[in-house]
Every structure is written in C-alpha cells, then in structure tokens.
PDB file of N, CA and C in Angstrom:
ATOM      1  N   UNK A   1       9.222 -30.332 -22.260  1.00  0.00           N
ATOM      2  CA  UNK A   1       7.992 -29.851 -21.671  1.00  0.00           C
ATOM      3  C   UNK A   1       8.003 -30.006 -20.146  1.00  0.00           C
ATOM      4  N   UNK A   2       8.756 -31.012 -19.645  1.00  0.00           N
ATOM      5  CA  UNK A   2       8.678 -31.055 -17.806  1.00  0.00           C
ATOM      6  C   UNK A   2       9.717 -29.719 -17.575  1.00  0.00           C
ATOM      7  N   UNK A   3      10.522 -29.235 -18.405  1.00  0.00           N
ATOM      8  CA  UNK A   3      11.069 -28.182 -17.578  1.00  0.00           C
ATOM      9  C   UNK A   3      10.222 -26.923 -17.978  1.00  0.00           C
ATOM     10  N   UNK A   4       9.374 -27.189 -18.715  1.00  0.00           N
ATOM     11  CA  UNK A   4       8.417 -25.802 -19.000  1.00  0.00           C
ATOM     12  C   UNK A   4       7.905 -25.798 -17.930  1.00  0.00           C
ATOM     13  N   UNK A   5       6.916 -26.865 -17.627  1.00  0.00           N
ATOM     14  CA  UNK A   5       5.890 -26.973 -16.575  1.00  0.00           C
ATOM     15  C   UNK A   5       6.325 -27.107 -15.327  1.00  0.00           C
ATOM     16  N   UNK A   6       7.792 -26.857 -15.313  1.00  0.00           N
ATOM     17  CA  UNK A   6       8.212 -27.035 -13.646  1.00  0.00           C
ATOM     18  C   UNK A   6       8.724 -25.259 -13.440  1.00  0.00           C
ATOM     19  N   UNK A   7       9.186 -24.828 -14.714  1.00  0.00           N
ATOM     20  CA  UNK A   7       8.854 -23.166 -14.429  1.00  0.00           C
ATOM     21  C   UNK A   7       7.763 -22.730 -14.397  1.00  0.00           C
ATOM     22  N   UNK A   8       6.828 -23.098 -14.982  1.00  0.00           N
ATOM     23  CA  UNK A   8       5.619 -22.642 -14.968  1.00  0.00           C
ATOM     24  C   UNK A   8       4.723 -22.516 -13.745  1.00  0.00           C
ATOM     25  N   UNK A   9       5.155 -23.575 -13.081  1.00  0.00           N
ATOM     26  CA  UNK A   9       4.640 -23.625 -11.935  1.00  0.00           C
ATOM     27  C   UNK A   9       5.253 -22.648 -10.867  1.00  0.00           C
ATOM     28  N   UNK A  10       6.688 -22.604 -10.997  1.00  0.00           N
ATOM     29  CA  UNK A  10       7.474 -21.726  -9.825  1.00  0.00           C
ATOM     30  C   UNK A  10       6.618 -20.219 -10.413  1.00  0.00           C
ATOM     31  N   UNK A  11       6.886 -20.179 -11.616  1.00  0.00           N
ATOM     32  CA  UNK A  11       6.125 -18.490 -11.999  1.00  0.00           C
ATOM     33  C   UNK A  11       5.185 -18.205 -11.240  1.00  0.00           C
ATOM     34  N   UNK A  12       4.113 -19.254 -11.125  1.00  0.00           N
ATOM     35  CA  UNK A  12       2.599 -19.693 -11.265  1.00  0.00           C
ATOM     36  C   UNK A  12       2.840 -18.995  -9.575  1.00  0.00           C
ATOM     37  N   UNK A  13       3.886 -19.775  -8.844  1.00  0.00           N
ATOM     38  CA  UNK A  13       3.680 -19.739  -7.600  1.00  0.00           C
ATOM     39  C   UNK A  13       3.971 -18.114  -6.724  1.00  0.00           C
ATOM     40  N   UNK A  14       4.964 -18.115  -7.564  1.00  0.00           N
ATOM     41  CA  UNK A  14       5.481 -16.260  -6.938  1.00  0.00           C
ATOM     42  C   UNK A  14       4.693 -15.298  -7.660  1.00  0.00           C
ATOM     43  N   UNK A  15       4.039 -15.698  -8.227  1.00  0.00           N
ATOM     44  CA  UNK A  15       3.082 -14.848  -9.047  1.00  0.00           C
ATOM     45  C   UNK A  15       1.907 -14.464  -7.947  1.00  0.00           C
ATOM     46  N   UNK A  16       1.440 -15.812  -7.291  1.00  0.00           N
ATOM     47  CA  UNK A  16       0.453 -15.791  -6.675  1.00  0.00           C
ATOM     48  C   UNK A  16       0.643 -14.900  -5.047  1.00  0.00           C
ATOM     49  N   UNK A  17       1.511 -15.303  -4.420  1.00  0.00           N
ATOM     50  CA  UNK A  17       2.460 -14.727  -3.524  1.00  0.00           C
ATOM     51  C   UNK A  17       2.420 -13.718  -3.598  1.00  0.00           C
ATOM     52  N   UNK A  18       3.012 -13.122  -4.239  1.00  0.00           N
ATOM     53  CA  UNK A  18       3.431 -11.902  -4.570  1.00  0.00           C
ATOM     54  C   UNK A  18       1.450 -11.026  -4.939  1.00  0.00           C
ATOM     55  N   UNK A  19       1.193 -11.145  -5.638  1.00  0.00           N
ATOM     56  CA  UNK A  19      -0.656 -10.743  -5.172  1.00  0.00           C
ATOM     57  C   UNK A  19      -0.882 -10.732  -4.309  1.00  0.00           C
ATOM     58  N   UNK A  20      -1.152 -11.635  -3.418  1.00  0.00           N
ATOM     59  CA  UNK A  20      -1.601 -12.472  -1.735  1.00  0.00           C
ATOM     60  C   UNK A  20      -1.152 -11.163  -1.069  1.00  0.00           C
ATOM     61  N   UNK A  21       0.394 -11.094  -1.331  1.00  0.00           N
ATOM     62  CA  UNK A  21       1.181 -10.120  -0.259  1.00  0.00           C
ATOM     63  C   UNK A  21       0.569  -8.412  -0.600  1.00  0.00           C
ATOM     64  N   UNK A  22       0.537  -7.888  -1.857  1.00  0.00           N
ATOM     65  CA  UNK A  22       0.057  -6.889  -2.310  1.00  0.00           C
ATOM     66  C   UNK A  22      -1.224  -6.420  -2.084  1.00  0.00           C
ATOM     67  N   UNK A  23      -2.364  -7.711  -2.088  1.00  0.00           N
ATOM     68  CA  UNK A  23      -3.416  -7.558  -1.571  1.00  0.00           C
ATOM     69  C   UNK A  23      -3.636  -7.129   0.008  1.00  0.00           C
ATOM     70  N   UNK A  24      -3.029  -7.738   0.995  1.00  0.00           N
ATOM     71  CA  UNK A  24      -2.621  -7.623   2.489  1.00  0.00           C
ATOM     72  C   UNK A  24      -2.390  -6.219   2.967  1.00  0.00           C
ATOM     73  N   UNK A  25      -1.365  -6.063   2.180  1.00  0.00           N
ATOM     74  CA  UNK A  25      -0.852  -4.593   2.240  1.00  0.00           C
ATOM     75  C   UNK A  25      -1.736  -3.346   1.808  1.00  0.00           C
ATOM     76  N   UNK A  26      -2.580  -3.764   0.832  1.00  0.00           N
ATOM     77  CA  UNK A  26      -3.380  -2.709  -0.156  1.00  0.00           C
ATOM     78  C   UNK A  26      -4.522  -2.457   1.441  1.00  0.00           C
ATOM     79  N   UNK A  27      -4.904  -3.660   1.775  1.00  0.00           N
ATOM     80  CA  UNK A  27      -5.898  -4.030   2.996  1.00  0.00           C
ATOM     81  C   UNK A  27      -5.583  -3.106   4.169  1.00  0.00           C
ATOM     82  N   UNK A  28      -4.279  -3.490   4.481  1.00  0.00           N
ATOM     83  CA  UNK A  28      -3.725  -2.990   5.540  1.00  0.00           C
ATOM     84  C   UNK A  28      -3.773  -1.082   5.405  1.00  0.00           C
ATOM     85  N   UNK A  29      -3.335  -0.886   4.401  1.00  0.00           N
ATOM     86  CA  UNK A  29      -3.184   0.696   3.929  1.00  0.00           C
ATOM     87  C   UNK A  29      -4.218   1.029   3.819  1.00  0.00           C
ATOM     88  N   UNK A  30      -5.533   0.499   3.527  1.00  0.00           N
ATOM     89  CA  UNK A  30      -6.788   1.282   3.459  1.00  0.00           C
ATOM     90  C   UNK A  30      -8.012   1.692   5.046  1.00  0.00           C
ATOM     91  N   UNK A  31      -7.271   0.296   6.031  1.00  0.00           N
ATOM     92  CA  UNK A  31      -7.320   0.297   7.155  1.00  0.00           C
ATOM     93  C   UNK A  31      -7.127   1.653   7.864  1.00  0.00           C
ATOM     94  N   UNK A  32      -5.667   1.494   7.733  1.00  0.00           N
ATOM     95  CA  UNK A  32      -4.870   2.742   8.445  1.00  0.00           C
ATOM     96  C   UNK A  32      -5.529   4.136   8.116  1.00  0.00           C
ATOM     97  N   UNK A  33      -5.567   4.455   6.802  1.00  0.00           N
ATOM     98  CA  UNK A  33      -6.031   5.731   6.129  1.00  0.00           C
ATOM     99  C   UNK A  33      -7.755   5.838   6.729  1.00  0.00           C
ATOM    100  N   UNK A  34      -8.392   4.932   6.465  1.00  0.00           N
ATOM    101  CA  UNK A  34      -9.611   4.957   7.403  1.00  0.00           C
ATOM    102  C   UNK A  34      -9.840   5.863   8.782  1.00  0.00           C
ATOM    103  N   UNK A  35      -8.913   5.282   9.378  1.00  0.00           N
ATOM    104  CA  UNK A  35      -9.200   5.238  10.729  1.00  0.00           C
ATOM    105  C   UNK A  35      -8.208   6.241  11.570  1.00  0.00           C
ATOM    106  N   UNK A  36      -7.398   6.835  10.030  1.00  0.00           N
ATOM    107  CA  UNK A  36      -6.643   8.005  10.835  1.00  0.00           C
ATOM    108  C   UNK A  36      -7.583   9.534  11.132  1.00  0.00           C
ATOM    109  N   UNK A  37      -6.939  10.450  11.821  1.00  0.00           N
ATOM    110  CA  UNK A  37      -7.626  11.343  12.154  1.00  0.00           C
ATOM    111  C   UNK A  37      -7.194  12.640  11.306  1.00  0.00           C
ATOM    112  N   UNK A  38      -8.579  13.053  11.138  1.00  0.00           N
ATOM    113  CA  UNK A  38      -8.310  14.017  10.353  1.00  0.00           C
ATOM    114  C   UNK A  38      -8.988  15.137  11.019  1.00  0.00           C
ATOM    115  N   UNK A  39      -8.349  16.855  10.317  1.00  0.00           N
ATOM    116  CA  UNK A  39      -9.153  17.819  10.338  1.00  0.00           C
ATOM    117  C   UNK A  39      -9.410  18.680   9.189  1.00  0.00           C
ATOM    118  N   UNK A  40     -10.653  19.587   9.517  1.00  0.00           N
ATOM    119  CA  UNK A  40     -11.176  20.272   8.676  1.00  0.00           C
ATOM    120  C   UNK A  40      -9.695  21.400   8.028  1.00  0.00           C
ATOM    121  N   UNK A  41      -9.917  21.569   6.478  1.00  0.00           N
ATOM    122  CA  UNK A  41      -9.612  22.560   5.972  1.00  0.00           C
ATOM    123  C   UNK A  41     -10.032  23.239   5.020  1.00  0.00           C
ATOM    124  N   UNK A  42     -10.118  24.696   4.788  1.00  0.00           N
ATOM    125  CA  UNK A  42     -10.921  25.417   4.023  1.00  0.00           C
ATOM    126  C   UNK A  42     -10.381  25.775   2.360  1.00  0.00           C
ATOM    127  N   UNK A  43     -11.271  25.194   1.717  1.00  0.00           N
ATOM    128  CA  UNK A  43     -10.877  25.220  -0.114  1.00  0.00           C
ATOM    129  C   UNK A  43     -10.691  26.584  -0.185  1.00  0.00           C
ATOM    130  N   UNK A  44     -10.260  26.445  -1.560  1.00  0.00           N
ATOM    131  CA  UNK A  44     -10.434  28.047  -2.659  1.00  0.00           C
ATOM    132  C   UNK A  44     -11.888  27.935  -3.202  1.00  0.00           C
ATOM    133  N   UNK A  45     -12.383  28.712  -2.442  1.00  0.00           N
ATOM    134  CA  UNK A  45     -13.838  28.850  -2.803  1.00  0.00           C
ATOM    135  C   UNK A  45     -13.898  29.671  -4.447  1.00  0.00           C
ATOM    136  N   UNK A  46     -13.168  30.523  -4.919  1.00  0.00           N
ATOM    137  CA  UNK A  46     -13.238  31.025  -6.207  1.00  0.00           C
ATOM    138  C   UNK A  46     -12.911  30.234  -7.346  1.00  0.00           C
ATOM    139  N   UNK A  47     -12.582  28.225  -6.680  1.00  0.00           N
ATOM    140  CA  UNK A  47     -12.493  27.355  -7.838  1.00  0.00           C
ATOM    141  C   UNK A  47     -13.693  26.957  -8.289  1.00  0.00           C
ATOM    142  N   UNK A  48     -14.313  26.971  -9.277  1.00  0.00           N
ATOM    143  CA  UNK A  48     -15.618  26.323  -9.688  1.00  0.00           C
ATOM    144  C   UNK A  48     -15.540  24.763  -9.502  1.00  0.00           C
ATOM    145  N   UNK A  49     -14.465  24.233  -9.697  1.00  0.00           N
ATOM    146  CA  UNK A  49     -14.279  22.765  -9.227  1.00  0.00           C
ATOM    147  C   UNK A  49     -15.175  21.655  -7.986  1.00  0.00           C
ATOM    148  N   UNK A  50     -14.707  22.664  -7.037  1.00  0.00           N
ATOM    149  CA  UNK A  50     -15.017  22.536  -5.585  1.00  0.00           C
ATOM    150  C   UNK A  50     -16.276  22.632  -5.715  1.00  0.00           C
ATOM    151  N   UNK A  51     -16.911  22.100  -5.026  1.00  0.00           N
ATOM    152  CA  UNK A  51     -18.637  21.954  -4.196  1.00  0.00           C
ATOM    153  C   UNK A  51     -18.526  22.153  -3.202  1.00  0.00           C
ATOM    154  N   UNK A  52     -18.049  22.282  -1.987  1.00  0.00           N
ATOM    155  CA  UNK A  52     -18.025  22.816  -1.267  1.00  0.00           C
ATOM    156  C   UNK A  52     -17.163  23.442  -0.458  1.00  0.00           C
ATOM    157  N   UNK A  53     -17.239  24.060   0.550  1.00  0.00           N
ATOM    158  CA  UNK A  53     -15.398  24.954   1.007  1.00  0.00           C
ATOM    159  C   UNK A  53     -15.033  24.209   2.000  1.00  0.00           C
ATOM    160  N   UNK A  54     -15.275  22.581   2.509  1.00  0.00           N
ATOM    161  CA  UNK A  54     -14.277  22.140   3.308  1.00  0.00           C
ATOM    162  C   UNK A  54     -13.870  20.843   2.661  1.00  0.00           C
ATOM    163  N   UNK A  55     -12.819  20.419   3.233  1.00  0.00           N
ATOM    164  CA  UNK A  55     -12.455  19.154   2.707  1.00  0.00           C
ATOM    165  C   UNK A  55     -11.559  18.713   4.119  1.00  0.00           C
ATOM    166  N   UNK A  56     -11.029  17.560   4.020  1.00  0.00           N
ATOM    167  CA  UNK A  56     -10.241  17.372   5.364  1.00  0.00           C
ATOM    168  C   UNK A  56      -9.119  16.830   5.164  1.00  0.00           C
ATOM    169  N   UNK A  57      -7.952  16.979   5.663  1.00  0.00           N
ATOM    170  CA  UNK A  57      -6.642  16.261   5.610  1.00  0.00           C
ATOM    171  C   UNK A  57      -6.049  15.746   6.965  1.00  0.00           C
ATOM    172  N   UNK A  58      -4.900  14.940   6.869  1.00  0.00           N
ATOM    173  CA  UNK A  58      -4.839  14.417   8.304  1.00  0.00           C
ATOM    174  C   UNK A  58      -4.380  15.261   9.234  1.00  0.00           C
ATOM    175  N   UNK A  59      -4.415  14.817  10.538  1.00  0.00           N
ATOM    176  CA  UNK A  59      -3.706  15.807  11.458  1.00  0.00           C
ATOM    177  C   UNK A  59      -2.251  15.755  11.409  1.00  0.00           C
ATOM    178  N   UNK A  60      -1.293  16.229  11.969  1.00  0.00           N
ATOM    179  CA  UNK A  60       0.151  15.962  11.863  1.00  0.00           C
ATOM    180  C   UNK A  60       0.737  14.319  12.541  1.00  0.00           C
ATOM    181  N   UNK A  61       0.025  14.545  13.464  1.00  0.00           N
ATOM    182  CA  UNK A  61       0.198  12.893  14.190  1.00  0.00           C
ATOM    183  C   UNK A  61       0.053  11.757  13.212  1.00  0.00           C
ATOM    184  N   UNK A  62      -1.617  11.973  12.534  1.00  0.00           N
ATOM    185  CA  UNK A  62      -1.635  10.967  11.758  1.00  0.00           C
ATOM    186  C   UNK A  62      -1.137  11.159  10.335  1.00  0.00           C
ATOM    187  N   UNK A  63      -0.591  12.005   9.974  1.00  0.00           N
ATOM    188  CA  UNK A  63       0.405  12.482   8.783  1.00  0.00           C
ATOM    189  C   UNK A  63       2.020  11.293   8.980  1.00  0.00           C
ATOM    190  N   UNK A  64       2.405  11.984  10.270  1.00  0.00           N
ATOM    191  CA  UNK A  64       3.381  11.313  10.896  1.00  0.00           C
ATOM    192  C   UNK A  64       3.451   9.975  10.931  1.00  0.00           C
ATOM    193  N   UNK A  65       1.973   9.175  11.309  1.00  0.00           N
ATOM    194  CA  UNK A  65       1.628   7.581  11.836  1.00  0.00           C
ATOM    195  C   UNK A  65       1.407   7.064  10.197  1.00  0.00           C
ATOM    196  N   UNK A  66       0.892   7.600   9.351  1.00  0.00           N
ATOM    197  CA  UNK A  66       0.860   7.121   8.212  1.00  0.00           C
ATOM    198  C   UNK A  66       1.856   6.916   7.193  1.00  0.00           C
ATOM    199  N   UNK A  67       3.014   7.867   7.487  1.00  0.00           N
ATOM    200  CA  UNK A  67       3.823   7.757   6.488  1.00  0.00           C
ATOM    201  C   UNK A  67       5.324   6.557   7.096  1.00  0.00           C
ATOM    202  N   UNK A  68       5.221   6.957   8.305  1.00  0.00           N
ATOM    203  CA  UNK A  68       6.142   5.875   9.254  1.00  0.00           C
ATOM    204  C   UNK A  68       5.349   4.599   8.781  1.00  0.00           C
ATOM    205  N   UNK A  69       4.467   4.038   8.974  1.00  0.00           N
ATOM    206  CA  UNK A  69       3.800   2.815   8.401  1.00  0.00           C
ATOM    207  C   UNK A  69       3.557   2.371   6.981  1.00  0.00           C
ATOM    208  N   UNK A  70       3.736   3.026   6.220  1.00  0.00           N
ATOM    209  CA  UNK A  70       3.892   2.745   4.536  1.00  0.00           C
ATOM    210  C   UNK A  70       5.214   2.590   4.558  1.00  0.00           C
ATOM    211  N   UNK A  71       6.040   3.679   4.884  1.00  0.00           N
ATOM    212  CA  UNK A  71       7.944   3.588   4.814  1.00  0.00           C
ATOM    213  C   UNK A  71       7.934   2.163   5.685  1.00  0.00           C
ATOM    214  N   UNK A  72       7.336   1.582   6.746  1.00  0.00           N
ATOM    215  CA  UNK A  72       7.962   0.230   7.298  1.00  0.00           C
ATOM    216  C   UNK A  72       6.998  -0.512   6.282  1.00  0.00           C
ATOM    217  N   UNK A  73       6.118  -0.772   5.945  1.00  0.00           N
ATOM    218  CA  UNK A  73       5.469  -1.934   4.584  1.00  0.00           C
ATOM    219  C   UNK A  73       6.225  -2.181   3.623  1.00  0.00           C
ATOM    220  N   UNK A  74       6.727  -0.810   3.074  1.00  0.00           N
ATOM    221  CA  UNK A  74       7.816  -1.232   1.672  1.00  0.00           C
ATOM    222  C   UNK A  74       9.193  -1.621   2.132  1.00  0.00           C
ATOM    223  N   UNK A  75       9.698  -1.288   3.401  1.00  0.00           N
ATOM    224  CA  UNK A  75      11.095  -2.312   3.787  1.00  0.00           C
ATOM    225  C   UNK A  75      10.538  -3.546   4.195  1.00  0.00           C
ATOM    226  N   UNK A  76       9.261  -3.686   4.886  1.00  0.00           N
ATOM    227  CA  UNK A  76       9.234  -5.169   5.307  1.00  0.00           C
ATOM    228  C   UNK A  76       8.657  -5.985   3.826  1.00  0.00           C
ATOM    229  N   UNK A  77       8.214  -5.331   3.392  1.00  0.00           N
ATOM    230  CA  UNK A  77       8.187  -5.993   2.012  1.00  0.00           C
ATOM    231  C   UNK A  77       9.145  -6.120   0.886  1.00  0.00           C
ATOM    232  N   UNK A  78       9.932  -5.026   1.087  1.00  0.00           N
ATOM    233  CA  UNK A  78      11.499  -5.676   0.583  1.00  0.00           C
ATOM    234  C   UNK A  78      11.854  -6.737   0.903  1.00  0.00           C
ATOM    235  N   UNK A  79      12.164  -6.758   1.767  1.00  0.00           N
ATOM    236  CA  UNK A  79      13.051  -7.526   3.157  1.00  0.00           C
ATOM    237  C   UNK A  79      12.475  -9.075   2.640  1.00  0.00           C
ATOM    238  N   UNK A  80      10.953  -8.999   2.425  1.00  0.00           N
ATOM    239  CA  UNK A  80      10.263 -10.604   2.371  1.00  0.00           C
ATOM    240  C   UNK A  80      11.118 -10.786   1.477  1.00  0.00           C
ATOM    241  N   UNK A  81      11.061 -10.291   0.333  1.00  0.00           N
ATOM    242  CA  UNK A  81      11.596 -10.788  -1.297  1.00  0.00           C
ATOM    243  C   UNK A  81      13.133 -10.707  -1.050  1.00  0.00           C
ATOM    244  N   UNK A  82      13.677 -10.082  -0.621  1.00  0.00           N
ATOM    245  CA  UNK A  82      15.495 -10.363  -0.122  1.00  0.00           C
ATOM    246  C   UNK A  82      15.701 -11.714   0.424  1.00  0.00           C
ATOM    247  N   UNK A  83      14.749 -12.180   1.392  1.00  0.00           N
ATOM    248  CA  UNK A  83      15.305 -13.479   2.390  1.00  0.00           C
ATOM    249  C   UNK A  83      14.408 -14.612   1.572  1.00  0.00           C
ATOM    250  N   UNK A  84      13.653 -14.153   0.630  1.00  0.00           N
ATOM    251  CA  UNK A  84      13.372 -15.624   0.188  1.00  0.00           C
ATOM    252  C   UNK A  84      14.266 -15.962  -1.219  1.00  0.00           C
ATOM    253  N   UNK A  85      14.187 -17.794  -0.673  1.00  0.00           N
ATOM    254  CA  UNK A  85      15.464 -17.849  -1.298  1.00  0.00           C
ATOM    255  C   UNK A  85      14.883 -18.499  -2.592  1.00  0.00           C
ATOM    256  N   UNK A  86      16.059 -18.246  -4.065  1.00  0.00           N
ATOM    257  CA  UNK A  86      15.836 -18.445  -5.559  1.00  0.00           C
ATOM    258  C   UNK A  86      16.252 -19.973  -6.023  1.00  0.00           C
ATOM    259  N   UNK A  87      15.781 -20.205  -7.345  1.00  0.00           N
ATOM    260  CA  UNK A  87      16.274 -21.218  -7.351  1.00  0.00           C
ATOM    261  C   UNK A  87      17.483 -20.912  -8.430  1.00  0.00           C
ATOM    262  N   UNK A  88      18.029 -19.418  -8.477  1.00  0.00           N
ATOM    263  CA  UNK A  88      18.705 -19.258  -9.537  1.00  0.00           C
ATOM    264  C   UNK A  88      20.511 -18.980  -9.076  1.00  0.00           C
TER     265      UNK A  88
END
C-alpha cells in the first residue's frame, strides 16, 4: 500500500498540473480571441438558419496573430512536458 499511495500521489500531482496548465492556456486563448479584431461579413441570406445577414470574422492580421499564438502554446506546452523530468 506505500507504493500505491506514493503513485497515487505522483498521479494526483501531474494530474493537477497538467489542469492548472490547460486551464491558463484555455484563459489565455479566450483572452486573445476577445480582443482580436474583427470585420463585418455578409451571410447567405436564403439560409433560414441565419437571423441575421452579418456575422464577423477576424481580420487577416488577427487571423495571422491568432494562429501564430495557439501554434506557439502547443510547442511551449509540449516543450513543458518534454523537459520535465519522470520518475520512469
């Protein structure tokens, strides 16, 4: 049972970590998308779906700034889990 509870705990611990870090990131990404810039574009008005005929998407800049910043989150978040070290 002490080597259960001494994995249990390492689980316990990268378990938590690993959330913490996901949460940060989820934070960080909802930030960015916020506060990027967008412009108007015009629906298919002959979809019954739609309510109304505009909706907005980003500009190219922030198309550009958003996807460069998710592509660096998932290497720097690789990268965390590469350099930390196992006990295996």
């Amino acid at each position: 049972t002490f080597f259960t509870s001494l994995a249990f705990a390492h689980w316990q611990k990268v378990y938590n970590t690993s959330r913490m870090i996901q949460g940060r990131i989820n934070d960080f990404c909802m930030v960015l998308s916020m506060s990027a810039d967008r412009m108007d574009t015009t629906l298919d008005t002959d979809n019954p779906a739609t309510t109304d005929s505009t909706s907005t998407t980003y500009t190219p800049q922030s198309l550009q700034l958003t996807t460069t910043v998710t592509r660096l989150l998932r290497m720097s978040h690789t990268l965390f889990w590469a350099a930390t070290p196992t006990t295996s």
